[in-house]
Protein backbone atom coordinates (compact mmCIF):
# COMPACT_ATOMS: atom_id res chain seq x y z
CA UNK A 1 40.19 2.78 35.48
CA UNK A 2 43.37 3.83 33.40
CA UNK A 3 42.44 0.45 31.35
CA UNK A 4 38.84 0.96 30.94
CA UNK A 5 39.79 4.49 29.44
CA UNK A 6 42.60 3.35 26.72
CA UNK A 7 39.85 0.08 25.85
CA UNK A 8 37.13 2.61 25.15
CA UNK A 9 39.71 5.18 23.10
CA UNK A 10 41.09 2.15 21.10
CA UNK A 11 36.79 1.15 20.27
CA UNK A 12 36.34 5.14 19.28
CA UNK A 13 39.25 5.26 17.40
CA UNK A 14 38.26 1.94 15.62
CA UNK A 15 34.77 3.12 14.89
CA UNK A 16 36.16 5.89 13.34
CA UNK A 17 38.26 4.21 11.12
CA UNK A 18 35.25 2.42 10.08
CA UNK A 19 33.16 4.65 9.20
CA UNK A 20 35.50 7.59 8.10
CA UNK A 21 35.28 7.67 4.07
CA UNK A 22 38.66 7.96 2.62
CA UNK A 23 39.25 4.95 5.11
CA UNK A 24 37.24 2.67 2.81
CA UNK A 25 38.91 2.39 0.09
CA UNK A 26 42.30 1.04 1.72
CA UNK A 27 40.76 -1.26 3.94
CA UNK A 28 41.62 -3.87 1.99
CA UNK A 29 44.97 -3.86 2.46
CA UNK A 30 45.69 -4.47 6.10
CA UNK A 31 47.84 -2.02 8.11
CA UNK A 32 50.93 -3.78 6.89
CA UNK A 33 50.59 -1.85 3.73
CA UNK A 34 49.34 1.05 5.06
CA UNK A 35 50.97 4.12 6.90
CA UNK A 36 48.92 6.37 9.40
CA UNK A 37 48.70 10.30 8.12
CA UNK A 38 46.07 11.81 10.40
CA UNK A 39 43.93 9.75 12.92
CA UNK A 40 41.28 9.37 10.47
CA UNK A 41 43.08 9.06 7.44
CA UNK A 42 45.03 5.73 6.36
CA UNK A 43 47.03 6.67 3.38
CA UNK A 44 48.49 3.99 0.87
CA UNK A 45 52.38 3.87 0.13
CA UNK A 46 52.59 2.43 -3.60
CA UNK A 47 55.73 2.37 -5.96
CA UNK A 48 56.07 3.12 -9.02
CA UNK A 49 58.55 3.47 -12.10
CA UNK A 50 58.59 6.47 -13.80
CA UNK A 51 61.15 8.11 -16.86
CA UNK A 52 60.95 10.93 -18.93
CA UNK A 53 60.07 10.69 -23.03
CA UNK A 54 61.21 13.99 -25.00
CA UNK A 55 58.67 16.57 -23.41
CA UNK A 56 56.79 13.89 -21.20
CA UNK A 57 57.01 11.75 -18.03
CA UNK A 58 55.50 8.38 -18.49
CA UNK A 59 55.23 6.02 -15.93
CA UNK A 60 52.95 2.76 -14.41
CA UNK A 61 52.22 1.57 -10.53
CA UNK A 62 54.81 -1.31 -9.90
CA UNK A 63 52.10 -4.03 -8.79
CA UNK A 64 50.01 -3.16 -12.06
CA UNK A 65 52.63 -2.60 -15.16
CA UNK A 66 50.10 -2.86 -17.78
CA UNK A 67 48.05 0.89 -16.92
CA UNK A 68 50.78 2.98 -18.04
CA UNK A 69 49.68 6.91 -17.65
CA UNK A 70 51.84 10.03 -18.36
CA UNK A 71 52.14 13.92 -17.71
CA UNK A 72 53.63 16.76 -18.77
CA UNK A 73 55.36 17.37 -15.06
CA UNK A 74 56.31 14.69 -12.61
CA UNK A 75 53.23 16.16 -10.53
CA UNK A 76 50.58 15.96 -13.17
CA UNK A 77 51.99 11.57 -13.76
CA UNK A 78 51.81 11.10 -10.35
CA UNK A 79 47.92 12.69 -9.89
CA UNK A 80 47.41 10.95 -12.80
CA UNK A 81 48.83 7.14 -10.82
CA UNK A 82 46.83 8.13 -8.15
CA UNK A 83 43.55 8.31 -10.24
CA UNK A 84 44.82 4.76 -11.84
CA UNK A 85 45.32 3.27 -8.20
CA UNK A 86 41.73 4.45 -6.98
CA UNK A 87 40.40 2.80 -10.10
CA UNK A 88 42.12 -0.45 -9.91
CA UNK A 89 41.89 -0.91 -6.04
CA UNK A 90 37.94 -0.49 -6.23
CA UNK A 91 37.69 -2.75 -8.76
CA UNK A 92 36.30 -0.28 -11.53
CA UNK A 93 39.07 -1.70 -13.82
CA UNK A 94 37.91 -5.53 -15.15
CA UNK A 95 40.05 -8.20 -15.91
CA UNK A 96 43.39 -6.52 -13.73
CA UNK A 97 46.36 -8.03 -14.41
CA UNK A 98 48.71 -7.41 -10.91
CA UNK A 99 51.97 -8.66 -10.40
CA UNK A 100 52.66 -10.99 -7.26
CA UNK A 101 55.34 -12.97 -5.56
CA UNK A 102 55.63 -16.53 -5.42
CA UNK A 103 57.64 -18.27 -2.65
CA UNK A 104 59.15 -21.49 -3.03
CA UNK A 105 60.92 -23.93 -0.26
């Protein structure tokens, strides 16, 4: 019985993911690149390099060095990343230029 329970949690919990909408857009990135903030909610860890320029903060997501963005507080650059990321991982953004790694025996 204990079984039959956790089987039909782990399908509800699945479903949910699913269907929930701010699970959608990260789907494509398996869990591996993924870490769990609420049970609904898969949030996205992504780095990025970031410096500061006289009275700005500049700054670009590591995987995608040619959208550089900037703010005039760390917090404004980094909503201002996120609204880069959510463009570039749905695609919105043609012709994306990402950086990979290559491995060779």
């Amino acid at each position: 019985m204990q079984s039959t329970s956790r089987s039909r949690l782990r399908y509800l919990l699945r479903v949910a993911l699913l269907t929930h909408p701010r699970s959608r857009p990260y789907q494509h990135m398996g869990l591996n690149n993924a870490t769990w903030g609420c049970t609904l909610c898969i949030m996205a860890k992504v780095r990025y390099i970031h410096w500061r320029d006289g009275d700005m903060w500049i700054g670009y997501l590591e995987d995608w060095p040619d959208y550089m963005t900037q703010g005039e507080t760390e917090t404004e650059l980094e909503e201002n990343l996120k609204d880069i990321y959510k463009d570039l991982a749905d695609g919105q953004i043609p012709g994306a230029r990402k950086v990979a790694e290559l491995s060779i025996p």
